[in-house]
Each structure stands twice: as C-alpha cells, then as structure tokens.
Protein backbone atom coordinates (compact mmCIF):
# COMPACT_ATOMS: atom_id res chain seq x y z
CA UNK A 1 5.57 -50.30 -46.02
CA UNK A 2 2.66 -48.47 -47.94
CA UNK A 3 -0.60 -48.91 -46.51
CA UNK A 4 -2.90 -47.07 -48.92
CA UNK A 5 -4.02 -49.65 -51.84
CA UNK A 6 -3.31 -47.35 -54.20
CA UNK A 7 0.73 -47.14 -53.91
CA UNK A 8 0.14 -51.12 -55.13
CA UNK A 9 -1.50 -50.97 -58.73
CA UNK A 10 -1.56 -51.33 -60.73
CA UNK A 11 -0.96 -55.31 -60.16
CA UNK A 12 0.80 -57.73 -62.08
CA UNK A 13 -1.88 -60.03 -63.62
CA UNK A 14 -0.44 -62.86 -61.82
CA UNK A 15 -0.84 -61.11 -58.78
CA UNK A 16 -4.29 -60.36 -59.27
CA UNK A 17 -4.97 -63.75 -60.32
CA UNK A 18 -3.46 -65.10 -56.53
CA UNK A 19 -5.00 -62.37 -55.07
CA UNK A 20 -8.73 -63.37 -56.57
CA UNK A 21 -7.88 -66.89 -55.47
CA UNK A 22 -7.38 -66.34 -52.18
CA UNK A 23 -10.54 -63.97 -51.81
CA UNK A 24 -12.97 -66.74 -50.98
CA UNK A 25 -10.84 -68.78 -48.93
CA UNK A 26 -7.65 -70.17 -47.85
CA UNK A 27 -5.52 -72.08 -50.12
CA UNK A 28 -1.97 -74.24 -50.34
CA UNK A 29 0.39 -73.62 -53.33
CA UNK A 30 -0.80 -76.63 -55.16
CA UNK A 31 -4.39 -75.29 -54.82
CA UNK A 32 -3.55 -71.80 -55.82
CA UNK A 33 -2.14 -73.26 -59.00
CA UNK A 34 -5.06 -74.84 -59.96
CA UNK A 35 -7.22 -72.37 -59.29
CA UNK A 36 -5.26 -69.71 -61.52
CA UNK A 37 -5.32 -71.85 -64.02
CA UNK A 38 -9.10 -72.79 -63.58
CA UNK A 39 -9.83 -69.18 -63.54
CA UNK A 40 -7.37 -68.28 -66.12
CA UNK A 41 -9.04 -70.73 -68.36
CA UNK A 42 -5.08 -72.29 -68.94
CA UNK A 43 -3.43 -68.95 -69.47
CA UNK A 44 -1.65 -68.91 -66.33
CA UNK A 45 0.02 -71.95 -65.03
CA UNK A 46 2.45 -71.28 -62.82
CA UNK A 47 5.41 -73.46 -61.88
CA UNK A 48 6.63 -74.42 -58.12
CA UNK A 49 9.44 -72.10 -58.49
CA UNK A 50 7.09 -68.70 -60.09
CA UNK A 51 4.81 -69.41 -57.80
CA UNK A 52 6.74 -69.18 -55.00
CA UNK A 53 8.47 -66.22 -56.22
CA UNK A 54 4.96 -64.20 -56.08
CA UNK A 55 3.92 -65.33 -52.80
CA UNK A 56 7.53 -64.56 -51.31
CA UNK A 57 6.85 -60.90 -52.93
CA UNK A 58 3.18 -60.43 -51.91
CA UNK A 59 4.02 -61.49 -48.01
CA UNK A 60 6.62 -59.16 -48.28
CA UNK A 61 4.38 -56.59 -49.46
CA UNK A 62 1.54 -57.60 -46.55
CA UNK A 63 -0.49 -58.25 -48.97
CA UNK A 64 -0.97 -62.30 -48.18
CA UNK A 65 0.08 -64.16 -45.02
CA UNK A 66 0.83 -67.38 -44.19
CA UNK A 67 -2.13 -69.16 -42.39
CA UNK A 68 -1.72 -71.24 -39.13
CA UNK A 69 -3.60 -74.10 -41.17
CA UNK A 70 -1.91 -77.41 -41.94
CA UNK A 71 -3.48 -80.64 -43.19
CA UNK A 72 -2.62 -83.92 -42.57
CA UNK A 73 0.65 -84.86 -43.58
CA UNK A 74 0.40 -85.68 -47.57
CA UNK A 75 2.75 -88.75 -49.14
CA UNK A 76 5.60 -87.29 -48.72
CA UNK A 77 4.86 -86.57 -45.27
CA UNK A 78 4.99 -82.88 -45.55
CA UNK A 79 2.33 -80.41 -44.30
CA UNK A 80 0.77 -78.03 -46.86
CA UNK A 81 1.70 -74.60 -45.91
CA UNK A 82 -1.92 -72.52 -46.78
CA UNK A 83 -1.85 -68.90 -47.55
CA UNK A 84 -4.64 -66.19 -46.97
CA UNK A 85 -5.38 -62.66 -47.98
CA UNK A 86 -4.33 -59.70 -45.38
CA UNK A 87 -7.07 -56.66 -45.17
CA UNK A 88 -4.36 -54.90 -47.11
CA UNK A 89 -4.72 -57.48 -49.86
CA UNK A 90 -8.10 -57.39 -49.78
CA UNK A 91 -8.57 -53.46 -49.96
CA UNK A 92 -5.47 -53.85 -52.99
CA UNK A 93 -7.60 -55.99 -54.90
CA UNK A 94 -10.67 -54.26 -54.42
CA UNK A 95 -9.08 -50.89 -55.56
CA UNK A 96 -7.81 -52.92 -58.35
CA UNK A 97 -10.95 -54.27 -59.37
CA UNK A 98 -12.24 -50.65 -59.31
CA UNK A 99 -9.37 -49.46 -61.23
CA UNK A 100 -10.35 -52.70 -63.89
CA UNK A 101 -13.50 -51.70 -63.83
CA UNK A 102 -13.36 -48.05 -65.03
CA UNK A 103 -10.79 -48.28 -67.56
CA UNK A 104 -13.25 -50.65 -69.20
CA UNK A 105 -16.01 -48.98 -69.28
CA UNK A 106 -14.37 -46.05 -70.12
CA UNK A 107 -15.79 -44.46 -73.55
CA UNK A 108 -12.52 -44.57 -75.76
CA UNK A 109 -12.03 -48.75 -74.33
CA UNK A 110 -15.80 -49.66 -75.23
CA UNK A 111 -15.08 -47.87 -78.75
CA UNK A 112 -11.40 -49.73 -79.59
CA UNK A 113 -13.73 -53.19 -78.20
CA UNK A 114 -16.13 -53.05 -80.50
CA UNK A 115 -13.97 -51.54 -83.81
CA UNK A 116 -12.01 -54.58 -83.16
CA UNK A 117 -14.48 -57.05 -82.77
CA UNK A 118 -16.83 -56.09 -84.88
C-alpha cells in the first residue's frame, strides 16, 4: 500500500470533499452527507449507496478508518458507525491542498480566471 501522499492525487473531488469533512472531527455517514453538501453548497449530495462506495475505497486505501465511537442506538435501533481520518489521510489531503493551491495561483490559471470573468 503506498505510503507517500503523493502516489494518491490527485483526488477525486468527492474524496476530497470526505476527506475535508472528516479533518475537524469524527463523523457517521449521515453526517458526512450533510456536511459535503453544506460545504459543497448542494453540489455534492451523495446517496447511501455512493457514499458508501467512497468510504469502502478510502479505508481500503488507509486513508480513513473506522472509529471505535458509537452513539446511542437511533430509531431503528442501530448504532452509527463514525469514521475518522488516518495520518495518511491527513498528510493526502494536505499534499492535496498544496497541490490545489499552486495550480491556482499559478500565472497561466489567474490569467484564464480573470479573461473569463471579466
């Protein structure tokens, strides 16, 4: 399994969205749904079944584990399985970020911005 952050990116955007979300703290799926979609501003809202799908790939990849946290049961008396970010993830999404980061503030990406918003 690759351990340097750079054999990772560059990330899916729905990756780096559930990787962002679980920077600050742990989170169930329900929770990382919302707060996708709160970040995303509504661009990304992701089903039970996508969801799923990316956290199946990113413990695979080490880059999110499952937490020992559980809640009380909810209605349906099921526990809420929470998720966290690995040190892997974390250095992945901060090379990311860097990698973000420098393509836009590189020269020719500030020029195409502002001939196409001007």
């Amino acid at each position: 399994m690759p351990t340097d952050p750079r054999d990772h990116l560059p990330l899916k955007p729905v990756d780096l969205e559930l990787l962002l979300a679980l920077a600050g703290e742990e989170r169930h799926g329900y929770g990382l749904v919302q707060a996708i979609a709160d970040h995303t501003n509504g661009l990304i809202v992701l089903d039970p079944g996508n969801l799923y799908r990316v956290i199946k790939r990113l413990l695979a990849d080490d880059l999110v584990a499952a937490s020992g946290r559980r809640d009380a049961q909810d209605v349906a008396g099921e526990r809420r399985r929470y998720y966290r970010l690995t040190p892997l993830g974390g250095r992945v999404l901060a090379a990311e970020l860097h990698r973000l980061r420098n393509l836009v503030a590189a020269r020719g990406a500030r020029d195409v911005a502002r001939r196409w918003t001007s």
